[in-house]
N, C-alpha and C. Protein backbone atom coordinates (compact mmCIF):
# COMPACT_ATOMS: atom_id res chain seq x y z
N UNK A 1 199.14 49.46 182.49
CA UNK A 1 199.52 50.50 181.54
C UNK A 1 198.86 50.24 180.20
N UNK A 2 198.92 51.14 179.36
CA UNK A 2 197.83 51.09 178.21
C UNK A 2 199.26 51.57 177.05
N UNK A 3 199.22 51.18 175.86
CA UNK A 3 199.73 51.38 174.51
C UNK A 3 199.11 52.08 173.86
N UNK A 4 199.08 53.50 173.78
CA UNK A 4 197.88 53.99 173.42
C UNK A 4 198.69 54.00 171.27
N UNK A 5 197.67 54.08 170.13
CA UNK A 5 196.05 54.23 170.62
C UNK A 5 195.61 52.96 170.97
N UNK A 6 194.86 52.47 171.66
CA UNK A 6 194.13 51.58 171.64
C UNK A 6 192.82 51.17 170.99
N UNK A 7 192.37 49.54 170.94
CA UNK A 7 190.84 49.42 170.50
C UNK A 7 189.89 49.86 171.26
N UNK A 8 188.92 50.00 170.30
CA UNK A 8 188.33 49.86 168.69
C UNK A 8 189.08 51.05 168.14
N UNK A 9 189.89 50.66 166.85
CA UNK A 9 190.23 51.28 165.74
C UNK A 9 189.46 52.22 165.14
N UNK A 10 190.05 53.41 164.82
CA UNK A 10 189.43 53.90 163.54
C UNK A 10 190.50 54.57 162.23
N UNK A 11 189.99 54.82 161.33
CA UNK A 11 191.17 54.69 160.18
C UNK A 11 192.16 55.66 160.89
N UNK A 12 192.40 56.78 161.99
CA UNK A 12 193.19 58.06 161.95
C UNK A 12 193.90 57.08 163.41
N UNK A 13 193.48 56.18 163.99
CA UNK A 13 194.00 55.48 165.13
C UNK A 13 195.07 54.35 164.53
N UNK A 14 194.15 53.69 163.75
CA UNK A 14 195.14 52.50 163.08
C UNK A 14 196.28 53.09 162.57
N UNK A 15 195.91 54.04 161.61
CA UNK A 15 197.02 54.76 160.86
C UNK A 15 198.44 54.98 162.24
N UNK A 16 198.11 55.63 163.20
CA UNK A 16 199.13 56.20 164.04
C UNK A 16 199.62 55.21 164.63
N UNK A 17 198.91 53.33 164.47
CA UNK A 17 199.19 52.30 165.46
C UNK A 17 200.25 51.67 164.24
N UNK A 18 199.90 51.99 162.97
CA UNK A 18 201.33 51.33 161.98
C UNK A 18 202.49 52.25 161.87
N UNK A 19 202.22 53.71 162.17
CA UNK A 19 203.42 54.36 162.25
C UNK A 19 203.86 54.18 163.37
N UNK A 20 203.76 54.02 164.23
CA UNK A 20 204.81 53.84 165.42
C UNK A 20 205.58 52.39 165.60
N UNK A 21 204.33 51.39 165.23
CA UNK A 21 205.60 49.86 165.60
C UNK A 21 206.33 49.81 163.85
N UNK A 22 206.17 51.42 162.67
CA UNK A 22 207.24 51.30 161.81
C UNK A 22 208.22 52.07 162.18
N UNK A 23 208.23 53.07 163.61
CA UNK A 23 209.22 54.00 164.22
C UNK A 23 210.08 52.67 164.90
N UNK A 24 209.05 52.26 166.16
CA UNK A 24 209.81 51.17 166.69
C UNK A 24 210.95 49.97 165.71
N UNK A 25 210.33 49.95 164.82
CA UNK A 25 210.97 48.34 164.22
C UNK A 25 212.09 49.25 163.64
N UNK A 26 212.37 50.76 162.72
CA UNK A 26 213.35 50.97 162.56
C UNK A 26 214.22 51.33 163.58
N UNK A 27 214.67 51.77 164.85
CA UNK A 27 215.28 51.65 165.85
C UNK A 27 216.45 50.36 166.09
N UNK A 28 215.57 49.27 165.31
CA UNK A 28 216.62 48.07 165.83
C UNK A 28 216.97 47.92 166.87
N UNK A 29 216.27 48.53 167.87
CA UNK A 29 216.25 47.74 169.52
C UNK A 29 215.26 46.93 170.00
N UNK A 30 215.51 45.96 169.84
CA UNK A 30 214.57 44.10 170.27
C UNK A 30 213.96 44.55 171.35
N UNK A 31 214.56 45.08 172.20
CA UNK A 31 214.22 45.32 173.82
C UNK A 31 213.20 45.92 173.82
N UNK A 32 213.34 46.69 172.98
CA UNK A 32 212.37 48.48 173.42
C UNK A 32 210.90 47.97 172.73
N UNK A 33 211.08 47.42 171.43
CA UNK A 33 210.31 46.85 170.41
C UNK A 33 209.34 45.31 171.26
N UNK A 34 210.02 44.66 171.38
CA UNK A 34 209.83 43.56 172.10
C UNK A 34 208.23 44.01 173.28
N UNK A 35 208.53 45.34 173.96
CA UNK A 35 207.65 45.75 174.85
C UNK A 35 205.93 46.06 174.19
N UNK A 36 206.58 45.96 173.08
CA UNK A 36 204.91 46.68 172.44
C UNK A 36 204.35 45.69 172.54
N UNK A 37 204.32 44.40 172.57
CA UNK A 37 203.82 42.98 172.45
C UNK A 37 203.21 42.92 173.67
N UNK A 38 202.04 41.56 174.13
CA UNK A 38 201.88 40.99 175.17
C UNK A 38 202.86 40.51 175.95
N UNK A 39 203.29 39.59 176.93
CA UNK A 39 203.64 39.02 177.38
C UNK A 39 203.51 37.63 176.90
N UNK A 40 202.96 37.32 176.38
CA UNK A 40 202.71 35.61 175.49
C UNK A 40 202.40 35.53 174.31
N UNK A 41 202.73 37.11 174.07
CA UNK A 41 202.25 37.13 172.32
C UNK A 41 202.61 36.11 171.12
N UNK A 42 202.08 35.67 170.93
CA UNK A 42 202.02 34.78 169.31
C UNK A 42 202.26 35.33 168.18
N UNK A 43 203.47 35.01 167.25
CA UNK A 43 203.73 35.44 166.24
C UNK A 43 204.16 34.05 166.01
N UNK A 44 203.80 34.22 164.02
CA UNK A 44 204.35 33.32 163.08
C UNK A 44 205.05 34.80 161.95
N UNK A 45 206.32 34.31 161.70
CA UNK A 45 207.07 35.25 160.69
C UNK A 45 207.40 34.29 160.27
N UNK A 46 207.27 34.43 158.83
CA UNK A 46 207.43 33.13 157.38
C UNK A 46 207.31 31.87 158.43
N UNK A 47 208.52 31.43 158.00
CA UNK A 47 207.44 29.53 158.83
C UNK A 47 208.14 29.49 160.28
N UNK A 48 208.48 30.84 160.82
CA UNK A 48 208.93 30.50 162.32
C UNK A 48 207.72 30.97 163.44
N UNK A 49 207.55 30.31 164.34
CA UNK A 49 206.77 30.43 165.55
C UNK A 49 207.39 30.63 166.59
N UNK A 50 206.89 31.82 167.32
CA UNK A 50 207.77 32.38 168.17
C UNK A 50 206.60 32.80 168.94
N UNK A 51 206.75 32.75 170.30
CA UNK A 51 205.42 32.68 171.79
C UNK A 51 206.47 33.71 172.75
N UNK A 52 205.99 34.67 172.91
CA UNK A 52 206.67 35.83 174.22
C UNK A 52 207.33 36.87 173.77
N UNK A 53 207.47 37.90 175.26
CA UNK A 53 208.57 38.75 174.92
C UNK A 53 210.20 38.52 174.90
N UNK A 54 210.38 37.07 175.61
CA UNK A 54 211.82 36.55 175.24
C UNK A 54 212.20 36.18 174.18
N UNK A 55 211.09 34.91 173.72
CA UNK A 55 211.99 34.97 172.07
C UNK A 55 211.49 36.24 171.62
N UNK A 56 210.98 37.17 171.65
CA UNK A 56 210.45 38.15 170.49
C UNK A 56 211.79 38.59 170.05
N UNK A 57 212.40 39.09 171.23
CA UNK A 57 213.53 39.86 171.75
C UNK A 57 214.42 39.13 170.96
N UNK A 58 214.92 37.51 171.36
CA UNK A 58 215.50 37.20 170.74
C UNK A 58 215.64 37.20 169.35
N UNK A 59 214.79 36.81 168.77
CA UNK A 59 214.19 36.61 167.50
C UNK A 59 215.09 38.00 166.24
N UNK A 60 214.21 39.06 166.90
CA UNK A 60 214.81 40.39 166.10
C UNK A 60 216.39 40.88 166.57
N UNK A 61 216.85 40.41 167.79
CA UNK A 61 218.42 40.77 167.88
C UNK A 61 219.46 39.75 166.76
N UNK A 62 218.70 38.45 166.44
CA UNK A 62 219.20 37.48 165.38
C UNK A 62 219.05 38.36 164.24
N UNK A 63 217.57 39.20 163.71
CA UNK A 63 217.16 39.71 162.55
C UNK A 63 218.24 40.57 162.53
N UNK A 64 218.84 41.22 163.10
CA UNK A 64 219.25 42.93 162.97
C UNK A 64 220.98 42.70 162.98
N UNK A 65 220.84 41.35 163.29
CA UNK A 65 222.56 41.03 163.05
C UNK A 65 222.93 40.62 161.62
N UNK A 66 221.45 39.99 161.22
CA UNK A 66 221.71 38.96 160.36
C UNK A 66 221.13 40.49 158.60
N UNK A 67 219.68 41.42 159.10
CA UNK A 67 219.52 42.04 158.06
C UNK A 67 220.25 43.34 157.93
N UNK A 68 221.46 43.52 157.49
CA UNK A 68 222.02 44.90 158.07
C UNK A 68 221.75 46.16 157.34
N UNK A 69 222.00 47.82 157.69
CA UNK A 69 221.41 48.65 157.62
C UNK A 69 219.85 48.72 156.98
N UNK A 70 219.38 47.70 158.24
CA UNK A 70 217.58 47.90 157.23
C UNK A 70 216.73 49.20 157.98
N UNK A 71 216.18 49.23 157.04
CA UNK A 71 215.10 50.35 156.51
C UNK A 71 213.31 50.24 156.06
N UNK A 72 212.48 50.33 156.91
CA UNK A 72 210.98 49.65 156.88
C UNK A 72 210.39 50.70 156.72
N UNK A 73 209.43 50.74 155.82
CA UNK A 73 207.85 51.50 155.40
C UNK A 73 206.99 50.04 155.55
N UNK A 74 206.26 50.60 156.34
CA UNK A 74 204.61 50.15 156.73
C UNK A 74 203.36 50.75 156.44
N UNK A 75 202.41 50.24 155.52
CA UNK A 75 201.43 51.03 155.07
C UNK A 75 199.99 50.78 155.69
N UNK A 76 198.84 50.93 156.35
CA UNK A 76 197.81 50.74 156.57
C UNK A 76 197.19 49.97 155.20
N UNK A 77 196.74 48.67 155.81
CA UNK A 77 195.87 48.22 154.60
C UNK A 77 194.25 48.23 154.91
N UNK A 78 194.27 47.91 155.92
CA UNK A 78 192.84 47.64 156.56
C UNK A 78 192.78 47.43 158.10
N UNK A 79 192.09 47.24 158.73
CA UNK A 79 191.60 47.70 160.41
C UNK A 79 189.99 47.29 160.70
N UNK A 80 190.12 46.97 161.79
CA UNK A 80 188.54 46.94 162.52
C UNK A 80 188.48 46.77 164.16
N UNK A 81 187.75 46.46 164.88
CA UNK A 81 187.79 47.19 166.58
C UNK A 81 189.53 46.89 166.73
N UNK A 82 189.69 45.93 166.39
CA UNK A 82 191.06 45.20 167.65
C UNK A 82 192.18 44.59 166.44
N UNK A 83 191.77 44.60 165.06
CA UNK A 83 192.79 43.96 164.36
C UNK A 83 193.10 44.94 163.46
N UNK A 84 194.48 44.98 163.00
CA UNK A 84 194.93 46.18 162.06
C UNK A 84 196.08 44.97 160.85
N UNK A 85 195.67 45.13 159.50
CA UNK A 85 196.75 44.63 158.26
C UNK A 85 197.18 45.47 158.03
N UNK A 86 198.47 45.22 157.35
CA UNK A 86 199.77 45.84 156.91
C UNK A 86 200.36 45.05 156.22
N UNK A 87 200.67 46.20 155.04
CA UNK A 87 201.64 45.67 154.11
C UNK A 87 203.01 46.39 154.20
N UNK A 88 204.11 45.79 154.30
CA UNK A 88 205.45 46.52 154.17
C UNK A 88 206.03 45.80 153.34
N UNK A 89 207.61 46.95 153.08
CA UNK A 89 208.80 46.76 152.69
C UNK A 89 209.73 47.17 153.09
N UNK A 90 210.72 46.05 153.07
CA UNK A 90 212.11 46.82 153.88
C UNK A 90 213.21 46.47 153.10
N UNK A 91 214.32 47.01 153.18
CA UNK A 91 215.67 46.93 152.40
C UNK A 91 216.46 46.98 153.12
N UNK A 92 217.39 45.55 152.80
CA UNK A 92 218.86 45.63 153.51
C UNK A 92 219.89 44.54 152.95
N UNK A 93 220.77 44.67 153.39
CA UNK A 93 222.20 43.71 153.06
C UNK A 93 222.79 42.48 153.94
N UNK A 94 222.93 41.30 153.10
CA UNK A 94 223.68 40.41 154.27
C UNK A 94 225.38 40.97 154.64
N UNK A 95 225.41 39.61 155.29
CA UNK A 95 226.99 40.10 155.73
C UNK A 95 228.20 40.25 153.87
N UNK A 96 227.94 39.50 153.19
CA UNK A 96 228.56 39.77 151.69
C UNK A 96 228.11 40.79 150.58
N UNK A 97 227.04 41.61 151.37
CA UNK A 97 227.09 42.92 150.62
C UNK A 97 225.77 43.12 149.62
N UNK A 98 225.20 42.04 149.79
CA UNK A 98 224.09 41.58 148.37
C UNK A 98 222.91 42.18 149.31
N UNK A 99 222.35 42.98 148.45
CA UNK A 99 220.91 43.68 149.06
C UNK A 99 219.23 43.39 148.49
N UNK A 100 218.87 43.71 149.47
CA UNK A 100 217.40 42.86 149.12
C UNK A 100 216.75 43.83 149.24
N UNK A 101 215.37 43.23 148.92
CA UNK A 101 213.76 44.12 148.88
C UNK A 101 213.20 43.17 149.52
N UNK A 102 212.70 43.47 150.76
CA UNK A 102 211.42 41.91 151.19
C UNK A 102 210.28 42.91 151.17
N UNK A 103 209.35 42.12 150.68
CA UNK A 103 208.44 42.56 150.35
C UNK A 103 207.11 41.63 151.66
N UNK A 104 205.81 42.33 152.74
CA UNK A 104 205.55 41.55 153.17
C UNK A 104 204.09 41.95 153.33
N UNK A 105 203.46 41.24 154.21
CA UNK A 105 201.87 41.20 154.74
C UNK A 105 201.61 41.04 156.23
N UNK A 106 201.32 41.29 157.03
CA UNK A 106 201.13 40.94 158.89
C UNK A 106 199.85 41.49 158.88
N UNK A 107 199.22 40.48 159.85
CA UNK A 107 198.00 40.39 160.81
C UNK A 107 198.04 40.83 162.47
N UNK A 108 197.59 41.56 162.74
CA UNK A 108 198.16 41.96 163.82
C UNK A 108 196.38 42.36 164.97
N UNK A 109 196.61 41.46 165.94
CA UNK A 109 195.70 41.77 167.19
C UNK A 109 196.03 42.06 167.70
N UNK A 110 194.68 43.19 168.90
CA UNK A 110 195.68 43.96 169.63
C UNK A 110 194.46 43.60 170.90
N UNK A 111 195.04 43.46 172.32
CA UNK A 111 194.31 43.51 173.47
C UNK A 111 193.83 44.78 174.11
N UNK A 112 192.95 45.16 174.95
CA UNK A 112 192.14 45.66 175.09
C UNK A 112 193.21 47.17 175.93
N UNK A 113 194.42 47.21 176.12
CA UNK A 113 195.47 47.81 176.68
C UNK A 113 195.89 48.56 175.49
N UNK A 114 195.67 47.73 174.14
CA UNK A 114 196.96 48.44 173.03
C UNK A 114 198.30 47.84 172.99
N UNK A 115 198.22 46.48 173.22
CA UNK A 115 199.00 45.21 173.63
C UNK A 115 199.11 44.35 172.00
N UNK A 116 200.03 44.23 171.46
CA UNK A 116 199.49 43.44 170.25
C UNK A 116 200.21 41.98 170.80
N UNK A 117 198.56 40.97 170.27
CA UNK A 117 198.72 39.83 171.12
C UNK A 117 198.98 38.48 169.99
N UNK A 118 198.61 39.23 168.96
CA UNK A 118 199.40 38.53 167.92
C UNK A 118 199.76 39.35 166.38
N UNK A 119 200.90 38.08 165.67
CA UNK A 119 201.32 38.77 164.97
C UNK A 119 201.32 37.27 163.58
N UNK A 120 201.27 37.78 162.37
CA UNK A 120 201.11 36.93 161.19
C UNK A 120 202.06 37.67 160.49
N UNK A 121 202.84 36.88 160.06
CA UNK A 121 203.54 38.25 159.01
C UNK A 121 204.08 37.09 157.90
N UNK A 122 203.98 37.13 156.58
CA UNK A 122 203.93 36.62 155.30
C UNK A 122 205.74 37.37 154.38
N UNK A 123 206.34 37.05 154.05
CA UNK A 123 207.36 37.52 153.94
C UNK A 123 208.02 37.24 152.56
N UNK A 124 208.49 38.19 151.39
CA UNK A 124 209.09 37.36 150.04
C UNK A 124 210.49 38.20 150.03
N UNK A 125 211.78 37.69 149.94
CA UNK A 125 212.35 38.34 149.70
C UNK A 125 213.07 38.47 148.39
N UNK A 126 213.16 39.57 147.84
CA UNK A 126 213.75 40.01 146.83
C UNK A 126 215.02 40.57 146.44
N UNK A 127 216.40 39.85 145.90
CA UNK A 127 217.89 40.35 145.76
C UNK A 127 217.84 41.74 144.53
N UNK A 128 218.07 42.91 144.96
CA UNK A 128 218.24 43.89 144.34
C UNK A 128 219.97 44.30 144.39
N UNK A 129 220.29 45.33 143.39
CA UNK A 129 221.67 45.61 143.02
C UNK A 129 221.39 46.91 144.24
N UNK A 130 222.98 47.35 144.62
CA UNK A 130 222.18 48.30 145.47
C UNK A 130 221.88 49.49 145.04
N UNK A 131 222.15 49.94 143.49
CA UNK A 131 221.69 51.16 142.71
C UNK A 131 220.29 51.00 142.69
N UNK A 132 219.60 49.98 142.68
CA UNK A 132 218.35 49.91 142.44
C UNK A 132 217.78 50.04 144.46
N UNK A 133 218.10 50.77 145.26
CA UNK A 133 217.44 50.57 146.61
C UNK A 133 217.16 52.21 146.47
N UNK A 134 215.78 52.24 147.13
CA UNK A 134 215.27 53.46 147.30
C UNK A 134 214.58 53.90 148.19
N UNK A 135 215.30 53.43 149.34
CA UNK A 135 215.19 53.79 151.04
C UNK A 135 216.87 54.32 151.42
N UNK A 136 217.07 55.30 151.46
CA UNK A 136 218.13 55.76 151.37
C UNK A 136 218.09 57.09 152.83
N UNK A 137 217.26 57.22 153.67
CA UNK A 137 217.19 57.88 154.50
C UNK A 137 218.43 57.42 155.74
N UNK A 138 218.99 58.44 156.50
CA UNK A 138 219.84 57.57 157.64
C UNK A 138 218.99 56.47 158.50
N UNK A 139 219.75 55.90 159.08
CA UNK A 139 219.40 54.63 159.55
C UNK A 139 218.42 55.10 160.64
N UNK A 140 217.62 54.45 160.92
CA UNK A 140 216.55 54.88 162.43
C UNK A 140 215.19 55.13 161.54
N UNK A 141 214.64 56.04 162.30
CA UNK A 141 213.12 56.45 161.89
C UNK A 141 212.99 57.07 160.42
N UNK A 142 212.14 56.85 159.68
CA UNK A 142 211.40 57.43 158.25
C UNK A 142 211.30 58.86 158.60
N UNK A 143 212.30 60.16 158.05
CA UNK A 143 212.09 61.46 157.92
C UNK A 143 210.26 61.19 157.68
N UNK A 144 209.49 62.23 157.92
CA UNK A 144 208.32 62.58 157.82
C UNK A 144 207.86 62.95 156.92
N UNK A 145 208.42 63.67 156.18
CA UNK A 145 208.45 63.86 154.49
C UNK A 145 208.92 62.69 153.67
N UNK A 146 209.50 61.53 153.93
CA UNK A 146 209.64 60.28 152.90
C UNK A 146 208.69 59.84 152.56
N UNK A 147 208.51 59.44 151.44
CA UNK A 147 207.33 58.94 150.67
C UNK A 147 206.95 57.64 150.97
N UNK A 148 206.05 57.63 151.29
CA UNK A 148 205.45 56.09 151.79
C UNK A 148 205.09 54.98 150.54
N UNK A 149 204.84 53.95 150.98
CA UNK A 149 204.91 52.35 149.96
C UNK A 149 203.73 53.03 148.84
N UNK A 150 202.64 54.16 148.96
CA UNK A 150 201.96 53.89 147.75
C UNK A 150 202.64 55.19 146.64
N UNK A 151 203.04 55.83 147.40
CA UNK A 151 203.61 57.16 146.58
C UNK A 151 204.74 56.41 145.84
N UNK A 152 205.50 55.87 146.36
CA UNK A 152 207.23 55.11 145.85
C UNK A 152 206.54 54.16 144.90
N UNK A 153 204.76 53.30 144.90
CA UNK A 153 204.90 52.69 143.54
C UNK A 153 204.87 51.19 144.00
N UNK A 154 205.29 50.87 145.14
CA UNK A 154 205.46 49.83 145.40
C UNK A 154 204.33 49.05 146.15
């Protein structure tokens, strides 16, 4: 089976390959998400190393307990045949109510299917009040009309 779009990239392909794993990742289902990956995919997120679709799975069912009502914009930074960067931001709350801004960077390869076979992702997080959060859409996918990371400024 193929992930379409697949490589070689071009800016209107990449573009549609960061909106969807930013559809997928807001969903908050590990499972479903987890599938876009290889089977032995390699990711480093901040200083954790994580190899497969089991921990992947695992990994983000920990995230989604631990980051609650989050909310991700993913922006195209750059692309070429098989590798696509991205910069995001996402907003959410721990379990005591205190809300953040993480602010991040990922490297992302993709196999010849549309398989992403690895993943780099660079991560800062930032404690905001929650008057100051400005991802305020219901929980799940980015309405289509929300303003993306360069319009919002960020």
């Amino acid at each position: 089976m193929t992930r379409l779009p697949v490589p070689p990239f071009d800016h209107d392909s990449a573009t549609r390959k960061v909106r969807a794993a930013e559809n997928a990742w807001n969903t908050q289902n590990p499972s479903a998400v987890a599938l876009a990956y290889t089977p032995e995919s390699r990711w480093r997120n901040r200083s954790q190393f994580i190899t497969g679709r089991v921990e992947i799975d695992a990994f983000l069912q920990k995230k989604w307990t631990t980051e609650r009502e989050y909310r991700l914009i993913k922006e195209l930074w750059a692309y070429s045949a098989d590798r696509i960067a991205v910069r995001f931001v996402y907003e959410w709350h721990d379990a005591n109510g205190q809300w953040f801004r993480s602010h991040g960077n990922e490297n992302w390869q993709f196999d010849a299917d549309g398989y992403m076979a690895e993943r780099h992702a660079s991560i800062n997080d930032v404690a905001i009040a929650e008057r100051d959060r400005i991802f305020h859409w219901d929980l799940g996918v980015r309405p289509t009309d929300h303003p993306g990371l360069s319009d919002l400024g960020l």
